[in-house]
Structure formats: structure tokens, C-alpha cells
Protein backbone atom coordinates (compact mmCIF):
# COMPACT_ATOMS: atom_id res chain seq x y z
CA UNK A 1 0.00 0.00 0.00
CA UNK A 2 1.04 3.43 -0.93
CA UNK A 3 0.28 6.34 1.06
CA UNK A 4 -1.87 8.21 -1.32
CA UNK A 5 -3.85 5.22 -1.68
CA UNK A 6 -5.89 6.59 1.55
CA UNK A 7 -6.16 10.05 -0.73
CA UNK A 8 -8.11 7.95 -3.39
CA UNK A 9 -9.94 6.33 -1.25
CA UNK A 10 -11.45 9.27 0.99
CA UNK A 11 -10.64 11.28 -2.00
CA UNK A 12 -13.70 13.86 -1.95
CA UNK A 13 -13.78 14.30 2.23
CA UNK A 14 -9.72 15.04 1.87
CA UNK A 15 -10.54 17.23 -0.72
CA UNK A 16 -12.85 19.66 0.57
CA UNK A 17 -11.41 20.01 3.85
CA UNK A 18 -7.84 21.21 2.09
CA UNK A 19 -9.68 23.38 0.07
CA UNK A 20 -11.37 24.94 3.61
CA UNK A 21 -7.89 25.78 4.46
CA UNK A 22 -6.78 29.34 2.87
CA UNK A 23 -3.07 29.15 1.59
CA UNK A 24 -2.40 33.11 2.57
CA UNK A 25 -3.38 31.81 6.40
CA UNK A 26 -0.80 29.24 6.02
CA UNK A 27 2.24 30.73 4.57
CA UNK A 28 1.46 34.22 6.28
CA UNK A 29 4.36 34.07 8.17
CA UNK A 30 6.57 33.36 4.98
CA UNK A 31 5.41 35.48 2.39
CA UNK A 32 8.22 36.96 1.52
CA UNK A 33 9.98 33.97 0.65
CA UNK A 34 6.97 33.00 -1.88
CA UNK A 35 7.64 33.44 -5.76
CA UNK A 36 6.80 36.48 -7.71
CA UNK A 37 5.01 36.60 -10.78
CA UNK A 38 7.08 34.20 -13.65
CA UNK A 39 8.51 31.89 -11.14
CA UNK A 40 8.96 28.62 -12.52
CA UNK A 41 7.23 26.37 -9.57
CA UNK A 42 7.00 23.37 -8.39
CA UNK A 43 4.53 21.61 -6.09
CA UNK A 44 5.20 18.11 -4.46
CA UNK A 45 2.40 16.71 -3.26
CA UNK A 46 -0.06 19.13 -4.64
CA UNK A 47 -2.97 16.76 -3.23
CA UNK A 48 -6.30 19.44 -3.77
CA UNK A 49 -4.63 21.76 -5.78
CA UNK A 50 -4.91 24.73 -3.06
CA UNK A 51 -1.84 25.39 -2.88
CA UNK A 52 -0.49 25.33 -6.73
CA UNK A 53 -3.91 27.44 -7.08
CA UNK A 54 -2.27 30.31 -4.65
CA UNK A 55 0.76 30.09 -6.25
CA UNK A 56 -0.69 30.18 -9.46
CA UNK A 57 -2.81 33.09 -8.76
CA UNK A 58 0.10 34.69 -8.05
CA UNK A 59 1.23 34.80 -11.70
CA UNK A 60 3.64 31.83 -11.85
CA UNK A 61 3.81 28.64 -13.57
CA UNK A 62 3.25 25.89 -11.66
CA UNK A 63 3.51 22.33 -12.01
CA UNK A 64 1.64 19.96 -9.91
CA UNK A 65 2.83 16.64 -8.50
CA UNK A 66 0.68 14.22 -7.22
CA UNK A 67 0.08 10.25 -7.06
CA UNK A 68 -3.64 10.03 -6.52
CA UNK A 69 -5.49 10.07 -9.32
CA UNK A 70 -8.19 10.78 -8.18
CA UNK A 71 -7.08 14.16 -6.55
CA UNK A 72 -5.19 14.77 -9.70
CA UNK A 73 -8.99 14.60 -11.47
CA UNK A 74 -10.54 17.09 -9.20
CA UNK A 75 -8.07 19.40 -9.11
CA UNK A 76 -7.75 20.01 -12.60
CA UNK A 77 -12.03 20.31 -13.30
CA UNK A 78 -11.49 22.59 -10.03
CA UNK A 79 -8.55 24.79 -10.97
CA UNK A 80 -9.60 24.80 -14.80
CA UNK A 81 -8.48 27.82 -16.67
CA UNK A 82 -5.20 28.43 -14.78
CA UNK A 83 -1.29 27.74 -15.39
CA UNK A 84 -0.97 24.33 -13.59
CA UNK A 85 0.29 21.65 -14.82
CA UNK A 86 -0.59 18.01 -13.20
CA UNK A 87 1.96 15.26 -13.15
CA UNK A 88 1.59 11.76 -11.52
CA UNK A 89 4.83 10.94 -10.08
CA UNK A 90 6.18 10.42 -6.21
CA UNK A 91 8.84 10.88 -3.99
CA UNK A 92 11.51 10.43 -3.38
CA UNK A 93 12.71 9.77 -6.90
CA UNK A 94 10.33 12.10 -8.68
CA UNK A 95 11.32 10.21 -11.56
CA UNK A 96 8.97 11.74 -14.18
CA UNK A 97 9.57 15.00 -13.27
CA UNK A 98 13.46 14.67 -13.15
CA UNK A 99 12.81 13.09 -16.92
CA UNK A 100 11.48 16.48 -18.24
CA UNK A 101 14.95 18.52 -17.26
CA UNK A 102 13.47 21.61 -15.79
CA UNK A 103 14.95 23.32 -12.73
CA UNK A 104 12.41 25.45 -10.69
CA UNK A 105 12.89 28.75 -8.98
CA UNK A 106 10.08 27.56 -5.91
CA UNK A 107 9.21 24.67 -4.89
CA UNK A 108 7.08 23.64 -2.13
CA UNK A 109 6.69 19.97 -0.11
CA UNK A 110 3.43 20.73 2.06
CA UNK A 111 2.25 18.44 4.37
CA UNK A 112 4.14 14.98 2.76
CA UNK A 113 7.21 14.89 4.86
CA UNK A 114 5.19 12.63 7.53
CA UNK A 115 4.60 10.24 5.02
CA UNK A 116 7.91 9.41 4.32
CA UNK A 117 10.02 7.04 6.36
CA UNK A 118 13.58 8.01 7.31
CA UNK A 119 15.51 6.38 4.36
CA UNK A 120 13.00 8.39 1.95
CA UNK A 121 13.21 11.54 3.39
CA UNK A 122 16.81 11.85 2.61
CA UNK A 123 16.44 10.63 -0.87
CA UNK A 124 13.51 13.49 -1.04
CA UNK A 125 15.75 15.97 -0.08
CA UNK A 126 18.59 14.84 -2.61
CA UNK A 127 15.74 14.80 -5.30
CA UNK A 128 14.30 18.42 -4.38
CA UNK A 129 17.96 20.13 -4.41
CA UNK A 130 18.67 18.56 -7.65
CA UNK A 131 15.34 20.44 -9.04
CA UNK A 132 15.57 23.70 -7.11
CA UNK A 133 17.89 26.58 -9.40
CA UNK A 134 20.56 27.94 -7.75
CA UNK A 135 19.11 30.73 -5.44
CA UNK A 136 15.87 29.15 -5.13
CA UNK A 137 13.49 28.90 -2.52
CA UNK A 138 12.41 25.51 -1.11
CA UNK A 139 9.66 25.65 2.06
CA UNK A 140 8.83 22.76 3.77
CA UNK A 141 5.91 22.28 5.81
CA UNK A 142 6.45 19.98 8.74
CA UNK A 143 3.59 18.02 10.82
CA UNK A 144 4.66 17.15 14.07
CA UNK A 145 2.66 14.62 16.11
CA UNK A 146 2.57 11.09 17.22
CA UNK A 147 2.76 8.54 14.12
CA UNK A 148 -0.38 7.48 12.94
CA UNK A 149 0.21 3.87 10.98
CA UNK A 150 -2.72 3.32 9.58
CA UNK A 151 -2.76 6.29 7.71
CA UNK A 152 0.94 5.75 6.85
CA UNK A 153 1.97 8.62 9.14
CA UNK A 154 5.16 8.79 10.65
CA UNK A 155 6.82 10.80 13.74
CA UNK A 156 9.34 13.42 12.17
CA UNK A 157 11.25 16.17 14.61
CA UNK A 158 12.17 20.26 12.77
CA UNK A 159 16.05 19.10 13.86
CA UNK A 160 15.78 15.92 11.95
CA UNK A 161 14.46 17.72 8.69
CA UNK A 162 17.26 20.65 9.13
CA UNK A 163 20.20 17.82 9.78
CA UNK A 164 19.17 15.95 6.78
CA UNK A 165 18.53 18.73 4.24
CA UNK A 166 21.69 20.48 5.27
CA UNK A 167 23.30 17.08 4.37
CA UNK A 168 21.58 17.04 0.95
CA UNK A 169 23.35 20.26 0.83
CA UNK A 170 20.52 23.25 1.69
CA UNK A 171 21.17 26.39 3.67
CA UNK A 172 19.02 27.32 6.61
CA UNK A 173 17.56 30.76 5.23
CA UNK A 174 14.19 30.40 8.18
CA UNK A 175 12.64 28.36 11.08
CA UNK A 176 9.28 29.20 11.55
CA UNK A 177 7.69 28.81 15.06
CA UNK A 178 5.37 25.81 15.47
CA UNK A 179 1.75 26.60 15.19
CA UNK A 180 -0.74 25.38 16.24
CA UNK A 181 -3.32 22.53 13.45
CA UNK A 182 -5.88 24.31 11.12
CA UNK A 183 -8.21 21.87 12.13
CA UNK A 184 -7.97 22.15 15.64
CA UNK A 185 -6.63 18.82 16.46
CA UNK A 186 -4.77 19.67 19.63
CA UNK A 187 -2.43 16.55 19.23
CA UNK A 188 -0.79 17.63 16.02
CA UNK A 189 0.66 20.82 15.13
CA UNK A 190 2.80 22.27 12.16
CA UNK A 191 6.16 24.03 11.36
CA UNK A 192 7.95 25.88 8.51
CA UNK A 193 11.32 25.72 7.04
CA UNK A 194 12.84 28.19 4.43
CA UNK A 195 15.76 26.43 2.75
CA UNK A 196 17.83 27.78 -0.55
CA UNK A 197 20.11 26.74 -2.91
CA UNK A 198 23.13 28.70 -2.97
């Protein structure tokens, strides 16, 4: 079993609670680290399509990774009409997107990191830094709570992520503090990192 297989299978529940979440709530605290208009961006694990939406609506090109098809299918009748571009590929190779030789000036991992064990999380990182331009932004969103098998969830720590992307070579550029969950669950809560390329 995969973890997006759970994203299929709830597919329309998942769905419309992402999209309840506004993206400008989320990254308030790191806006200025965000793309400007004619960034080239990238995002992993674009699940609903909220987020490569924001960025989109933003003015920048954005392509969209994600595994479950049928998120992949919503998204796109649900975002129709703007510059997103849906792939179906999955860390931590990103194999497919590697394949079309494009470096990206943003690109953004929100809320997947759980779902990868140790091992893949360093091959992740290895994969993203090989995409990201030099100079380029990469945030990663971090959910920190107890590991939650069933849904393929494991327990990750912010010094963990920042010792293993500054080994697949990533600079620190910002730690955001750890807020509290958008959905209120008082057992999980969520942190930022800023890293570049440089």
C-alpha cells in the first residue's frame, strides 16, 4: 500500500477540507519567501490543488505533483483555466519530473514529509535540491505529532528535517515557530522551514 492510496480512497472528504484551508493563512508568516510573478514552480504533493492554485494566482507557472489520481482529477475540473500543470509521479525519486529537465525557482513539499520514512526523506531531499535553481526557494511544511500507521503517518522532529537537508546540501535561510493545526486537532501541530540553494 502506498500512502496516497488513503487520498483515493477518501478522495472527496480530503478534498474539501484542504480546500477549507486558505493558503495566505498558512504561509502568512513566509510570504516573503513565496515566488513572484514568472517563477517557474513546483509543487510536491499538490494533493487538492490549493496550494499550486495560490501560487498560481500569483502569476507563476506551476507544475503539480501528485500520485492520486483521483485528486489529480478534481483538481484540474477545479482549478480549470489556470497555469498548472498536473503530473503523476512520487517521492523520493520524482522520476517523471526529473525526466522532463526543468529546474524550478520555488518549490514547495506541504504536508508529505510525515509520510515518508527516514531512508526516503533523505532521498527526497537529494531529489528536491537537484530540481531547485541555484538561489531558489524551497519551504517545507512539517507536521509534528505522534505517528499514525494506519494512515501511513510517521513521527518526524524540525532538527531531523534541518540535519538531513543540510546534508543534501541546503542552507538554513528560516525556522518558523510551530503553530498550532488548522483543524484544531490539539495533538498535532505544524512548522515551517525556508531552505535555498546557494
Amino acid at each position: 500500500m502506498n500512502s496516497w492510496d488513503q487520498y483515493n480512497d477518501e478522495s472527496k472528504g480530503f478534498f474539501e477540507s484542504y480546500l477549507s484551508i486558505n493558503s495566505e493563512l498558512i504561509f502568512s508568516d513566509v510570504m516573503t519567501y513565496l515566488p513572484s510573478s514568472g517563477s517557474i514552480c513546483l509543487d510536491i504533493g499538490a494533493g487538492s490543488g490549493r496550494d499550486s492554485a495560490f501560487l498560481a494566482k500569483r502569476g507563476c507557472k506551476v507544475k503539480a505533483v501528485e500520485p492520486s489520481e483521483l485528486f489529480r482529477r478534481k483538481a484540474t475540473g477545479f482549478f480549470k483555466g489556470l497555469d498548472i500543470e498536473w503530473i503523476d509521479d512520487f517521492l523520493p525519486s520524482l522520476r517523471k519530473v526529473k525526466a522532463l529537465g526543468h529546474c524550478y525557482d520555488f518549490i514547495l513539499m506541504s504536508a508529505v514529509w510525515m509520510h515518508l520514512d527516514s531512508i526516503e526523506r533523505q532521498a527526497a531531499l537529494v531529489s528536491v535540491y537537484a530540481l531547485l535553481k541555484n538561489g531558489g526557494v524551497f519551504i517545507l511544511t512539517l507536521r509534528l505529532g505522534s505517528a499514525e500507521p494506519d494512515r501511513m503517518i510517521y513521527e518526524i522532529t524540525t532538527n531531523e528535517a534541518i540535519a538531513k537537508a543540510k546534508l543534501a546540501g541546503f542552507d538554513i535561510k528560516h525556522v518558523n515557530p510551530v503553530k498550532g493545526d488548522s483543524f484544531k486537532r490539539g495533538q498535532v501541530s505544524w512548522q515551517i522551514l525556508v531552505l535555498t540553494k546557494n
